[in-house]
C-alpha atoms as a PDB file:
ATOM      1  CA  UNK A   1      20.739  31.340  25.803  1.00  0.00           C
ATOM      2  CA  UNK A   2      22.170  30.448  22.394  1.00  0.00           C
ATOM      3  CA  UNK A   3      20.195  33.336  20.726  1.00  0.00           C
ATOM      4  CA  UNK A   4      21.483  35.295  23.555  1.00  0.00           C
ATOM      5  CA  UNK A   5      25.425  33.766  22.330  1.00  0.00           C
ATOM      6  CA  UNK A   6      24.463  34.573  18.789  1.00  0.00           C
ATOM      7  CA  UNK A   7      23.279  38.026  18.818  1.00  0.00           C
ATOM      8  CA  UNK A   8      26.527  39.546  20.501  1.00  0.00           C
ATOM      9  CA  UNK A   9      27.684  42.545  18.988  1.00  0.00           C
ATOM     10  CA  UNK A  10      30.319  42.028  16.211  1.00  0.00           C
ATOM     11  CA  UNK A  11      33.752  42.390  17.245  1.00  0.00           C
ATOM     12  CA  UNK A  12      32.662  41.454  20.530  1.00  0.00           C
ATOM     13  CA  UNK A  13      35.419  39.154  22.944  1.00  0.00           C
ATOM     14  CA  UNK A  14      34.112  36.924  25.209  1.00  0.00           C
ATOM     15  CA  UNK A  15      36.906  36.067  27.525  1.00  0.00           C
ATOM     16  CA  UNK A  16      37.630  31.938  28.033  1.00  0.00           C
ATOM     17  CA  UNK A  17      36.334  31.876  31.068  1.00  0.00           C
ATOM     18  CA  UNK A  18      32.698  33.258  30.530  1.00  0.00           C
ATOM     19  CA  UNK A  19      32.287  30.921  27.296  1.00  0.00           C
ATOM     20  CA  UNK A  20      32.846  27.790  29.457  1.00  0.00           C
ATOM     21  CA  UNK A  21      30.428  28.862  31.455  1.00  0.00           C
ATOM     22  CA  UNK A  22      27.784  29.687  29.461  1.00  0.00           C
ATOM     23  CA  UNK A  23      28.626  26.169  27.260  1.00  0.00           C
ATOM     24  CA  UNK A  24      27.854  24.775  30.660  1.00  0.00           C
ATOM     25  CA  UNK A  25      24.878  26.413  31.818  1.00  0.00           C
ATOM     26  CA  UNK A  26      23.118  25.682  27.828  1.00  0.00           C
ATOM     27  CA  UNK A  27      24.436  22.102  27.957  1.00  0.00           C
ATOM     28  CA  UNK A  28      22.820  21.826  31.254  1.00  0.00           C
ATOM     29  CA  UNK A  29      19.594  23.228  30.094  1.00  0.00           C
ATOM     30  CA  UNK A  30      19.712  21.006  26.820  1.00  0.00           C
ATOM     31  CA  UNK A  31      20.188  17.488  28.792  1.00  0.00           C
ATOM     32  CA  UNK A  32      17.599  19.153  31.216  1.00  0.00           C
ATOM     33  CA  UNK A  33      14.920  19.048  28.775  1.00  0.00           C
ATOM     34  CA  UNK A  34      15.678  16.069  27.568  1.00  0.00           C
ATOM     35  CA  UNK A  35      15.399  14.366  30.702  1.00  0.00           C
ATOM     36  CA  UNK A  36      11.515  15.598  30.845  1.00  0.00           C
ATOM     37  CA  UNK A  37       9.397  13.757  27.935  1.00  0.00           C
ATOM     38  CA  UNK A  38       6.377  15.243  27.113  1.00  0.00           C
ATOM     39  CA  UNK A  39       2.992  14.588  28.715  1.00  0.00           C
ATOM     40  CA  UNK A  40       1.705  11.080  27.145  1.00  0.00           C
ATOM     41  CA  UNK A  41      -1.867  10.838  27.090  1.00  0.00           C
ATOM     42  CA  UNK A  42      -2.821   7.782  25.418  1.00  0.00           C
ATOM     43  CA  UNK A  43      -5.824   6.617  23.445  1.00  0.00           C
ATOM     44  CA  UNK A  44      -8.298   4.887  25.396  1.00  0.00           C
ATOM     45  CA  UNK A  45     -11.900   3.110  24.696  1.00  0.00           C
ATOM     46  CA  UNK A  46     -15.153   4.167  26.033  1.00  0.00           C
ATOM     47  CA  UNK A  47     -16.297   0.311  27.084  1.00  0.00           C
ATOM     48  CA  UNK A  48     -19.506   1.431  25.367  1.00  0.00           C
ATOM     49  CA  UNK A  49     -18.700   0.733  22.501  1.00  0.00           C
ATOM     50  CA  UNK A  50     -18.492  -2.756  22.886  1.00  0.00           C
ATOM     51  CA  UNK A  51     -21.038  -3.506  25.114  1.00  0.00           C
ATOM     52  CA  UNK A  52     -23.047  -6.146  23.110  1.00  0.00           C
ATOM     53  CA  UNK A  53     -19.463  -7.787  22.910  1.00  0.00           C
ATOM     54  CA  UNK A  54     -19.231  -7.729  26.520  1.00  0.00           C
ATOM     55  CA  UNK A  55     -22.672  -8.991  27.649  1.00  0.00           C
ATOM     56  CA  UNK A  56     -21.755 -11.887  25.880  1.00  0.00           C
ATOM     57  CA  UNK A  57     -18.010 -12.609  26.846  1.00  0.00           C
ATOM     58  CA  UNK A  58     -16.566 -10.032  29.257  1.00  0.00           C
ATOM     59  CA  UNK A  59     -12.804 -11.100  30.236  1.00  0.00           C
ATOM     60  CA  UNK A  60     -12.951 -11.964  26.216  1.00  0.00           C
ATOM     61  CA  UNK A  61     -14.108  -8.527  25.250  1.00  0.00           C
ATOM     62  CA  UNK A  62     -11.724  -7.166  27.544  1.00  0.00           C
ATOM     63  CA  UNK A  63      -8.882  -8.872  25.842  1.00  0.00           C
ATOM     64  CA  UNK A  64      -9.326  -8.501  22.626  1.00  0.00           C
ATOM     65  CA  UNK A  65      -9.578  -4.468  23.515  1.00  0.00           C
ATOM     66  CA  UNK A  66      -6.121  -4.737  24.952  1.00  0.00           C
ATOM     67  CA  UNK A  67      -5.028  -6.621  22.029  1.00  0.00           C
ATOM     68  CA  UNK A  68      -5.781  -3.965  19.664  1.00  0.00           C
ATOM     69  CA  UNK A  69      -3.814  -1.313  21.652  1.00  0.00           C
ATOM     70  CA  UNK A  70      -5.799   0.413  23.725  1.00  0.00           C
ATOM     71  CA  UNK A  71      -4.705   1.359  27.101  1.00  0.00           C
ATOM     72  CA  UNK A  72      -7.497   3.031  28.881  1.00  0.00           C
ATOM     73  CA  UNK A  73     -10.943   2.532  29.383  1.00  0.00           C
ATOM     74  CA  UNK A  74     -13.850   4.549  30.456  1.00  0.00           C
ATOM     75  CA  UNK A  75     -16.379   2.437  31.958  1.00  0.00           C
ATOM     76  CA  UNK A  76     -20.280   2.419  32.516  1.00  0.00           C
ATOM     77  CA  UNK A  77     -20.216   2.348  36.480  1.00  0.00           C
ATOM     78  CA  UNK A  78     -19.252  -1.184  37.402  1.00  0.00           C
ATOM     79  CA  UNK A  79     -20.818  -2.737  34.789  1.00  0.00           C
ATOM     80  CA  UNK A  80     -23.056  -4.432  37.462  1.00  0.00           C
ATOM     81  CA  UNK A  81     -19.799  -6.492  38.926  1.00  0.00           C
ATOM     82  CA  UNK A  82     -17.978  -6.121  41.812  1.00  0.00           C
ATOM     83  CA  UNK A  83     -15.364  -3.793  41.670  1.00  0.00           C
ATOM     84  CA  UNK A  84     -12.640  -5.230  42.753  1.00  0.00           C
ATOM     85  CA  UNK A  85     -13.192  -8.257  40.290  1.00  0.00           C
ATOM     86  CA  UNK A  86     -13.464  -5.645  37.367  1.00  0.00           C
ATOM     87  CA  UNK A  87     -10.609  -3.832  38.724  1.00  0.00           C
ATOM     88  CA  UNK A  88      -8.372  -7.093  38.690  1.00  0.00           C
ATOM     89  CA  UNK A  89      -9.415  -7.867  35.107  1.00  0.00           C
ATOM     90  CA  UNK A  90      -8.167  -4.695  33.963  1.00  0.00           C
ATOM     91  CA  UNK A  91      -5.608  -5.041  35.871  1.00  0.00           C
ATOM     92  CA  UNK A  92      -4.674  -8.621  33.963  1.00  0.00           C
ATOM     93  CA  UNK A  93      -4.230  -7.004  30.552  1.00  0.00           C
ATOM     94  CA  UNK A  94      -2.950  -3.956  31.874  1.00  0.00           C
ATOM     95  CA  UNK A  95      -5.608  -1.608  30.846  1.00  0.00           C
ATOM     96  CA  UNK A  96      -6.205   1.575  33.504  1.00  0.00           C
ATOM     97  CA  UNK A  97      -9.621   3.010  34.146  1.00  0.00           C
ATOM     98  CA  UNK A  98      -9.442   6.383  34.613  1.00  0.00           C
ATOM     99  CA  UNK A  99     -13.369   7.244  34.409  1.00  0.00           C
ATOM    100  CA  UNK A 100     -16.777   5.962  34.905  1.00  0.00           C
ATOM    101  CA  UNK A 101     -20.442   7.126  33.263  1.00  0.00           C
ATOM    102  CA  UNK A 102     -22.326   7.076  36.789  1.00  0.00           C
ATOM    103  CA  UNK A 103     -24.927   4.483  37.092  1.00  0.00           C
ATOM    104  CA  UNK A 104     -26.423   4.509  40.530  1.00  0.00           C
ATOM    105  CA  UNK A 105     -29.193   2.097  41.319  1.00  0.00           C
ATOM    106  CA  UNK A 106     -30.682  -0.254  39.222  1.00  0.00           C
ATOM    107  CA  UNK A 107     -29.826   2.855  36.038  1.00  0.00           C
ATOM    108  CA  UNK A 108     -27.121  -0.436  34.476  1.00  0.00           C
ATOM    109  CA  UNK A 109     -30.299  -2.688  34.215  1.00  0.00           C
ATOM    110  CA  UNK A 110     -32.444   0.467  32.858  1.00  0.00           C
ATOM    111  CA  UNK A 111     -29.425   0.418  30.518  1.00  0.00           C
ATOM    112  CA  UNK A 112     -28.852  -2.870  29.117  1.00  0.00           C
ATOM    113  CA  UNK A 113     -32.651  -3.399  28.707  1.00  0.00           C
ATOM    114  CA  UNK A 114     -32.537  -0.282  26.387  1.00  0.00           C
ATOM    115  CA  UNK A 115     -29.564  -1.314  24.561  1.00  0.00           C
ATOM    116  CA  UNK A 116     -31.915  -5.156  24.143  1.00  0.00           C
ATOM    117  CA  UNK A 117     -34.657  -3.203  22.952  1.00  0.00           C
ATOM    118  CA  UNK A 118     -36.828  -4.455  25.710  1.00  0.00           C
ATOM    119  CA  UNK A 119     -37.485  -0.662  27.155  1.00  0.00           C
ATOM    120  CA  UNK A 120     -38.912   1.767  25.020  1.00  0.00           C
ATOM    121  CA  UNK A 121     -36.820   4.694  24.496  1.00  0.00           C
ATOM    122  CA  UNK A 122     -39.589   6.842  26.345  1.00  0.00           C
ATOM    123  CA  UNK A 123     -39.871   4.640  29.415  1.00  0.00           C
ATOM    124  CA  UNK A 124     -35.929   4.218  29.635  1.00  0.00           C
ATOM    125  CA  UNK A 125     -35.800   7.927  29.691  1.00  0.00           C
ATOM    126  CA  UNK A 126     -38.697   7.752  32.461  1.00  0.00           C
ATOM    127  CA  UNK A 127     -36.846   6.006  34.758  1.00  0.00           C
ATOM    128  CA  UNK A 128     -33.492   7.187  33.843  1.00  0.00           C
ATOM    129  CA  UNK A 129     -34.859  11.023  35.255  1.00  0.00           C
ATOM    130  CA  UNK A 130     -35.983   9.355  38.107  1.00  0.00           C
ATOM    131  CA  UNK A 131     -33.132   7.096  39.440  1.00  0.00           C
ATOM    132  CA  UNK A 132     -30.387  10.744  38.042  1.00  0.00           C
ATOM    133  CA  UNK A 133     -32.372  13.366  39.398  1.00  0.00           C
ATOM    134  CA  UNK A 134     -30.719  16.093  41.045  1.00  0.00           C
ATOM    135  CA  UNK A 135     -32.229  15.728  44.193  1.00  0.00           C
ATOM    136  CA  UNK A 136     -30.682  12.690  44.700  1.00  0.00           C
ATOM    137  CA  UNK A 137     -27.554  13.930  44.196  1.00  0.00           C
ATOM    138  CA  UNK A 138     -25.762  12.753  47.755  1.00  0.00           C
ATOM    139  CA  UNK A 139     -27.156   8.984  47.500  1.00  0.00           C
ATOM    140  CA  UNK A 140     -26.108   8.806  43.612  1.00  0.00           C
ATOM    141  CA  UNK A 141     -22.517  10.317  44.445  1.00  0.00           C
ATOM    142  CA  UNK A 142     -22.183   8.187  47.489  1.00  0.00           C
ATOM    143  CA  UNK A 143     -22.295   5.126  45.661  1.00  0.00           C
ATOM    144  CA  UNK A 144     -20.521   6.426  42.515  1.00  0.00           C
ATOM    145  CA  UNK A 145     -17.610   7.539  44.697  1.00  0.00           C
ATOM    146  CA  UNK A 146     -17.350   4.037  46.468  1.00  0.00           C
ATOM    147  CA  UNK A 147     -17.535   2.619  43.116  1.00  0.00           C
ATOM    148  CA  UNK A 148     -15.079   5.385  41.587  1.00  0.00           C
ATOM    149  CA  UNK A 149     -12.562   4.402  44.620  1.00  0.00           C
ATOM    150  CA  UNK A 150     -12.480   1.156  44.256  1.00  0.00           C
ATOM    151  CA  UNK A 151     -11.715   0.612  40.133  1.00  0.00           C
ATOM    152  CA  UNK A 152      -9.120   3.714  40.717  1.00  0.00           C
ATOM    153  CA  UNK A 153     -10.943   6.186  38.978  1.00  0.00           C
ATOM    154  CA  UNK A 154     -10.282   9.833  39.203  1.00  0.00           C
ATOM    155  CA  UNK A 155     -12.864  10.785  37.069  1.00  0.00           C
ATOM    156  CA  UNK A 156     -16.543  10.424  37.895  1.00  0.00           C
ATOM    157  CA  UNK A 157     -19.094  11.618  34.758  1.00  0.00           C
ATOM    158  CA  UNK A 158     -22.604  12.699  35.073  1.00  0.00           C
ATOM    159  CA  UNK A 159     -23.243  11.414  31.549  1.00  0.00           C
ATOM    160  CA  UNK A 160     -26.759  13.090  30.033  1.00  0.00           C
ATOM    161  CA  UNK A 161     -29.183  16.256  30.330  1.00  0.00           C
ATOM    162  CA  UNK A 162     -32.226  14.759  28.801  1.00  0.00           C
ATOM    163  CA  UNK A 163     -34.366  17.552  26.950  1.00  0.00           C
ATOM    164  CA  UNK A 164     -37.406  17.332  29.452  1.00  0.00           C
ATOM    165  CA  UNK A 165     -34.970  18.526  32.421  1.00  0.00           C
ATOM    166  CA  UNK A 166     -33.586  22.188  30.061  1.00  0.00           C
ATOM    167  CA  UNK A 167     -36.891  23.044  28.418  1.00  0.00           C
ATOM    168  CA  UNK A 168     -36.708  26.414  30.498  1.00  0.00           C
ATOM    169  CA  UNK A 169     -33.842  27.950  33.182  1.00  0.00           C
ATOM    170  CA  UNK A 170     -35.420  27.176  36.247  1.00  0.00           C
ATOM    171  CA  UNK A 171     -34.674  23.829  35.922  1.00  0.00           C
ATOM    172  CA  UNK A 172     -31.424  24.665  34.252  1.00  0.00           C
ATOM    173  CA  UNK A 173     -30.771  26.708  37.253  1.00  0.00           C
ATOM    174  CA  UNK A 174     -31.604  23.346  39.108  1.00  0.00           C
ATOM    175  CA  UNK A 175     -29.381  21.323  37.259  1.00  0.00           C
ATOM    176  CA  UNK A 176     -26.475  23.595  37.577  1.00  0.00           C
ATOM    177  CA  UNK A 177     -26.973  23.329  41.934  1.00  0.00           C
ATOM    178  CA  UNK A 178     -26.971  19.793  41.784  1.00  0.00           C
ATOM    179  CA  UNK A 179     -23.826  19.649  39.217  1.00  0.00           C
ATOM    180  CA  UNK A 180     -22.503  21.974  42.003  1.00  0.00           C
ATOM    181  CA  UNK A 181     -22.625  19.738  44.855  1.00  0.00           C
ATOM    182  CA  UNK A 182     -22.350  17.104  43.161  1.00  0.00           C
ATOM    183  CA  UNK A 183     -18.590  18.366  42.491  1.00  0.00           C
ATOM    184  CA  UNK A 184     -18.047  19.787  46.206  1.00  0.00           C
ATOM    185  CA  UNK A 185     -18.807  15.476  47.484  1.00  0.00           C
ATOM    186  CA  UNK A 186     -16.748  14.038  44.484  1.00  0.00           C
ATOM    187  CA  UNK A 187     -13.776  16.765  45.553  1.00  0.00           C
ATOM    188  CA  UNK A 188     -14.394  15.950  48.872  1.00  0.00           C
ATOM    189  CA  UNK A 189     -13.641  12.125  48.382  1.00  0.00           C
ATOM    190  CA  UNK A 190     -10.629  13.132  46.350  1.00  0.00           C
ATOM    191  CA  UNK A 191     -12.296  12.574  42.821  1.00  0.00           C
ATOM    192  CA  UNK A 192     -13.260  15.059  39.975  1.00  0.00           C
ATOM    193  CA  UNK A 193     -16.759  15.401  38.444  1.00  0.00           C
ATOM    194  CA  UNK A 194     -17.285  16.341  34.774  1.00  0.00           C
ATOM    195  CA  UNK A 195     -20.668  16.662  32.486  1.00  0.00           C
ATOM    196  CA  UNK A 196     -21.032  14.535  29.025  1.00  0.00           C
ATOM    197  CA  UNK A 197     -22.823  16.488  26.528  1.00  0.00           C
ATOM    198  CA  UNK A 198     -24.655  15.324  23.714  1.00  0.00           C
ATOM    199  CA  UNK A 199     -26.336  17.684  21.260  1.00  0.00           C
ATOM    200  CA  UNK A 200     -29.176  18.478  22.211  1.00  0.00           C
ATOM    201  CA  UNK A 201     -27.149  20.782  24.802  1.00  0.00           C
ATOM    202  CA  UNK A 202     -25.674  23.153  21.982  1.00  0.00           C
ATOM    203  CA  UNK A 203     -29.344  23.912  20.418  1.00  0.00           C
ATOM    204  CA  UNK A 204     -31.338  26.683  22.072  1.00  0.00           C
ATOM    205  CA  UNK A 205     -33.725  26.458  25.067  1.00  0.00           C
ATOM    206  CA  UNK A 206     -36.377  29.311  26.516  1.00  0.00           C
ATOM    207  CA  UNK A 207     -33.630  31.303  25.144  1.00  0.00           C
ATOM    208  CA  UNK A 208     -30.342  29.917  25.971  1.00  0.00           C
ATOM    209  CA  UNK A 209     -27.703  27.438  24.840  1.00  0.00           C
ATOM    210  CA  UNK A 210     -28.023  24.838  27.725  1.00  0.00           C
ATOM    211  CA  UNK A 211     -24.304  23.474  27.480  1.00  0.00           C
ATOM    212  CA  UNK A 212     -22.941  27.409  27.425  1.00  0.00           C
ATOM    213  CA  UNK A 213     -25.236  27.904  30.511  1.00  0.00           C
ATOM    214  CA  UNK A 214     -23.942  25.005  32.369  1.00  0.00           C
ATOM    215  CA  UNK A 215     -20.340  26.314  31.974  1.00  0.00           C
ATOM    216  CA  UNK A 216     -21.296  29.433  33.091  1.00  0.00           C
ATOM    217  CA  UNK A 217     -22.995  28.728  36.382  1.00  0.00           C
ATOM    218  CA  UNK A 218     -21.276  25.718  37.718  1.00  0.00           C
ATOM    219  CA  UNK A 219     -18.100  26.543  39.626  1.00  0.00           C
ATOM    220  CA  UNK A 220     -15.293  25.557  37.290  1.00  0.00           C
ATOM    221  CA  UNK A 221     -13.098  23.698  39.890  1.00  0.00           C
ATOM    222  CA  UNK A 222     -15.450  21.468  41.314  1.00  0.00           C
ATOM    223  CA  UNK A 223     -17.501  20.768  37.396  1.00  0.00           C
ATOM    224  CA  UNK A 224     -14.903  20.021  34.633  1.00  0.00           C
ATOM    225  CA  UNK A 225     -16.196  18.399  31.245  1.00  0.00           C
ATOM    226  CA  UNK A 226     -15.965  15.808  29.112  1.00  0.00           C
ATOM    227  CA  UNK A 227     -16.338  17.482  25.451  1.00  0.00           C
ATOM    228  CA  UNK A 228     -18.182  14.594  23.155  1.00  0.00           C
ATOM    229  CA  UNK A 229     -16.610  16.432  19.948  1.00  0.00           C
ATOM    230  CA  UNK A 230     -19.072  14.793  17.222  1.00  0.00           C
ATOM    231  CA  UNK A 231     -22.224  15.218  18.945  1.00  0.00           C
ATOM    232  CA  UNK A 232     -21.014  19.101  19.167  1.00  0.00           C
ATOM    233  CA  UNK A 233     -20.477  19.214  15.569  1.00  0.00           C
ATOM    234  CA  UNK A 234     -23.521  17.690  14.591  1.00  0.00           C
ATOM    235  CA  UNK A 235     -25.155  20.307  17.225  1.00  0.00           C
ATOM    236  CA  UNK A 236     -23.467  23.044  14.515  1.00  0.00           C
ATOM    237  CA  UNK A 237     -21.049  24.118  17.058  1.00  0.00           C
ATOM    238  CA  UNK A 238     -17.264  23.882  16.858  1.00  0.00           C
ATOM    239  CA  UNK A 239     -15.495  21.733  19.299  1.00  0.00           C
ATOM    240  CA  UNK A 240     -12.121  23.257  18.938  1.00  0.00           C
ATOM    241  CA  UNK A 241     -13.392  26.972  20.146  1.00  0.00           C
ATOM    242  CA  UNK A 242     -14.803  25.337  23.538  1.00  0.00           C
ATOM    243  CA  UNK A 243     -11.074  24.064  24.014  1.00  0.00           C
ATOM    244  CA  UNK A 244      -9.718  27.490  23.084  1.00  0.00           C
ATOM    245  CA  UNK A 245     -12.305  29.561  25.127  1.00  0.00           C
ATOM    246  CA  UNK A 246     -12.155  27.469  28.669  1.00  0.00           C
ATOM    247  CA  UNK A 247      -8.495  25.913  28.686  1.00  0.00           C
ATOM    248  CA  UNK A 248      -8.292  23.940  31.822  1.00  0.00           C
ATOM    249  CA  UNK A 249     -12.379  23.388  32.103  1.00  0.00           C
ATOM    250  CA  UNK A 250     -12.405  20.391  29.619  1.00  0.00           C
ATOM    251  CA  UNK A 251      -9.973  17.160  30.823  1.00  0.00           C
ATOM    252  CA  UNK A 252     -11.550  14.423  29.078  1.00  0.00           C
ATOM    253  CA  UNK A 253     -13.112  13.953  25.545  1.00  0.00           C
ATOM    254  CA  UNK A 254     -14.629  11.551  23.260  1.00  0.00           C
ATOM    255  CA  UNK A 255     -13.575  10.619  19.850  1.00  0.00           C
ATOM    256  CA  UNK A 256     -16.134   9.731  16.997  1.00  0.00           C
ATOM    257  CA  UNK A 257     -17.391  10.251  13.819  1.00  0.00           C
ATOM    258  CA  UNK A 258     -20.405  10.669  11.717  1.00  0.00           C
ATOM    259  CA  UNK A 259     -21.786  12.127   8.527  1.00  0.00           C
ATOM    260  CA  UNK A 260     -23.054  15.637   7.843  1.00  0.00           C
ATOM    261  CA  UNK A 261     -26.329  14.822   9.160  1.00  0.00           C
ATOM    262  CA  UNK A 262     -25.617  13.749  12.234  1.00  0.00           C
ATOM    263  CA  UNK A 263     -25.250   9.892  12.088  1.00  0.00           C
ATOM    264  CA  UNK A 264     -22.437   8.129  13.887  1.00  0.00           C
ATOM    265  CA  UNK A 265     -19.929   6.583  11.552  1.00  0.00           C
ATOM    266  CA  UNK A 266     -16.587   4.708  12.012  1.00  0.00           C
ATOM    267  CA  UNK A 267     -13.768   6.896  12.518  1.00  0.00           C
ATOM    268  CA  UNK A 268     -11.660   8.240   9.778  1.00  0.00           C
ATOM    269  CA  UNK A 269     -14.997   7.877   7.483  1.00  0.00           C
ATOM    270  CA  UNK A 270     -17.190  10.659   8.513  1.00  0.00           C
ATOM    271  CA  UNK A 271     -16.419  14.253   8.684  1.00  0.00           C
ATOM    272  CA  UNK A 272     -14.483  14.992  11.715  1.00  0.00           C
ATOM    273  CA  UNK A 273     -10.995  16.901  11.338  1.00  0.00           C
ATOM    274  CA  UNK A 274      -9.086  15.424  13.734  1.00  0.00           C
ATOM    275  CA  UNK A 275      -5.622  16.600  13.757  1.00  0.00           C
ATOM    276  CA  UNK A 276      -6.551  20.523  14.570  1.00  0.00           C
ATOM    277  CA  UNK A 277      -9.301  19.403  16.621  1.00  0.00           C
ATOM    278  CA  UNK A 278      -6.611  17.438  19.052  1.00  0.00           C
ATOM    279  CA  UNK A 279      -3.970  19.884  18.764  1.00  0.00           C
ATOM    280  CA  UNK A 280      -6.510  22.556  20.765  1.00  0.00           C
ATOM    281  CA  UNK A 281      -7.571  19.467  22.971  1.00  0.00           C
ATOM    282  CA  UNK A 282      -4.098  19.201  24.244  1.00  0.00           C
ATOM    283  CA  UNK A 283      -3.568  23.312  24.233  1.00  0.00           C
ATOM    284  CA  UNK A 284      -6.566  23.949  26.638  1.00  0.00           C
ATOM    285  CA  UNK A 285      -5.033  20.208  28.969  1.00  0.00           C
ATOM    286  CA  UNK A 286      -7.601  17.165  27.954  1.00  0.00           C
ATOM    287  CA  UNK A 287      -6.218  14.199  29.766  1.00  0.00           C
ATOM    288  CA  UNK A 288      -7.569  11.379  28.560  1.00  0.00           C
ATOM    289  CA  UNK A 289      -9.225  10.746  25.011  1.00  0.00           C
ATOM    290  CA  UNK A 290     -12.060   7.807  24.349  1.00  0.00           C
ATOM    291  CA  UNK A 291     -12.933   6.689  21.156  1.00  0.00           C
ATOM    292  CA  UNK A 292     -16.601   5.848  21.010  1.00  0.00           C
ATOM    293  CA  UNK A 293     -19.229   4.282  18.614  1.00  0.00           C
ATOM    294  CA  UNK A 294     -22.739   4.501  19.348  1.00  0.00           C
ATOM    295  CA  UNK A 295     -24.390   1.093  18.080  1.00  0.00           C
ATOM    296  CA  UNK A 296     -21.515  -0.247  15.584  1.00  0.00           C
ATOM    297  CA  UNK A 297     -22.521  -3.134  13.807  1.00  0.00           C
ATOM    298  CA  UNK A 298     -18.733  -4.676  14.095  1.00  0.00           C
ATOM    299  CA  UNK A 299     -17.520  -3.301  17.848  1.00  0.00           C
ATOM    300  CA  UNK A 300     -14.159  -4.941  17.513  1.00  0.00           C
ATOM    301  CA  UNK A 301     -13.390  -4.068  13.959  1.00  0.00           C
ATOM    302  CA  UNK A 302     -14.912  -0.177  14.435  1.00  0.00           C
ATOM    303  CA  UNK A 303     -12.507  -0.105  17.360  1.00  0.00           C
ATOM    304  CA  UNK A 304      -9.753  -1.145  15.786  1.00  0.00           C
ATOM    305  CA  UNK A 305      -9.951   0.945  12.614  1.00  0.00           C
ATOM    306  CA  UNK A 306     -10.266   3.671  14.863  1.00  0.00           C
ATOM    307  CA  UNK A 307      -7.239   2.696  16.975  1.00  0.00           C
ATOM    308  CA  UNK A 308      -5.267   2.802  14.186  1.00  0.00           C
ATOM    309  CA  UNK A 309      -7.074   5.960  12.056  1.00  0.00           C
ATOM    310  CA  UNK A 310      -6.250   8.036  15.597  1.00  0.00           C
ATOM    311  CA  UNK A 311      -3.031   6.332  16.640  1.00  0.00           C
ATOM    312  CA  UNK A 312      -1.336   8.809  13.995  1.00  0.00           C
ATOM    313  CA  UNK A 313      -2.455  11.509  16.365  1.00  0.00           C
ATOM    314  CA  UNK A 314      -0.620   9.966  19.692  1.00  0.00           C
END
């Protein structure tokens, strides 16, 4: 409207009357937008990353991740706890939960004896395809819903495609039913499903790129994704052009680092661009952002040099 003011012809009169008005009407739209902030969408903490921390002291851990400004967390299903005594602990230092890595079953012992070293990485990955396969998909979501319902989650994530289940399509084809329904129950019990990648997605298989195939045969309002942006670089693909080409497919997305070959680093050290790489985030409407750190030697400090490396950004 001021352009509008500012482009009339010269010599022009505008009579008192009409330039009251139209003061009004762009004062009115100025305080209007003013009086709608922007979106905030604030930097949260996939609990992952300090698991070690909280098999040792868990209301601690959870503390201390409040403490260094984090206001979301994702979890790893309940964590083995009741819900509603995990849901009051966040609760206590005000940190929300907006999203859980599903682990049905017994998958959170599988887990933590993998993270102990007390399950070979083969027999982990055994049982792991057993207890997440596809054909289970109503039991898994069943429980992962009641679970999801109870912390106050909207978001419920089917967290890893291990390599054995997309050496050819048929069983990509497989996968993709189960993501399917697995979305139609999760909708159903008003929550949203969304697929974790790692990298081993973005490489070739029998002739496809698994993670492209996914996108393209599950139904995009019952599958959203969670983008894990470093494992996609180190995969050679660009994070930033799956924002651009699906905006409104990816509405959560994980935050680390690593070195050109592929090792997870703390953030801010490794080669991740962050600014542009947010910017398309928020373009294509990621809701929530997690920083992560696979295996950190210092959980705490990586988190909070992290926090404050990313807090530039939010």
């Amino acid at each position: 409207m001021a352009d509008a003011l500012c482009k009339l012809p010269a010599g022009a009169v505008v009579d008192r009357r009409t330039f009251i008005q139209t003061s009004l009407l762009l004062a009115g739209a100025r305080l209007s937008a003013a009086a709608t902030p922007a979106a905030h969408h604030p930097l949260g903490l996939q609990l992952y990353t300090v698991m070690p921390l909280l098999q040792q002291d868990f209301e601690g851990t959870l503390r201390a991740v409040a403490a260094i400004g984090y206001e979301e967390v994702e979890t790893i299903g309940t964590f083995g706890r009741d819900p509603a005594g995990l849901r009051a602990l966040f609760d206590k230092y005000n940190l929300r939960s907006p999203s859980q890595h599903m682990v049905p079953g017994n998958l959170y012992d599988v887990f933590n004896r993998l993270t102990r070293k007390e399950l070979s990485f083969e027999e982990a990955s055994r049982q792991w395809q057993q207890i997440m396969s596809v054909e289970r998909v109503a039991p898994i979501m069943e429980e992962c819903i009641r679970n999801a319902t109870a912390l106050g989650q909207k978001y419920i994530v089917w967290q890893i495609l291990w390599p054995q289940q997309m050496r050819t399509r048929a069983l990509l084809e497989k996968f993709c039913a189960g993501l399917n329904e697995a979305g139609r129950l999760a909708a159903r019990a008003g929550h949203v499903l969304n697929y974790h990648n790692h990298a081993e997605e973005l490489k070739p298989h029998d002739g496809v790129i698994p993670y492209d195939f996914i996108l393209a045969n599950t139904d995009p309002e019952l599958v959203k994704m969670e983008l894990d942006c470093f494992w996609t670089v180190a995969a050679g693909a660009d994070p930033a052009a799956y924002f651009r080409k699906y905006p409104g497919r990816f509405r959560q997305c994980h935050l680390k680092d690593g070195t050109a070959k592929g090792d997870v680093t703390v953030v801010g050290e490794g080669i991740m661009k962050f600014g542009p790489l947010l910017e398309a985030a928020r373009a294509a409407g990621v809701e929530h952002y997690y920083v992560e750190q696979d295996g950190a030697a210092e959980p705490l400090q990586a988190s909070t040099q992290a926090y404050q490396y990313l807090r530039r950004y939010f």
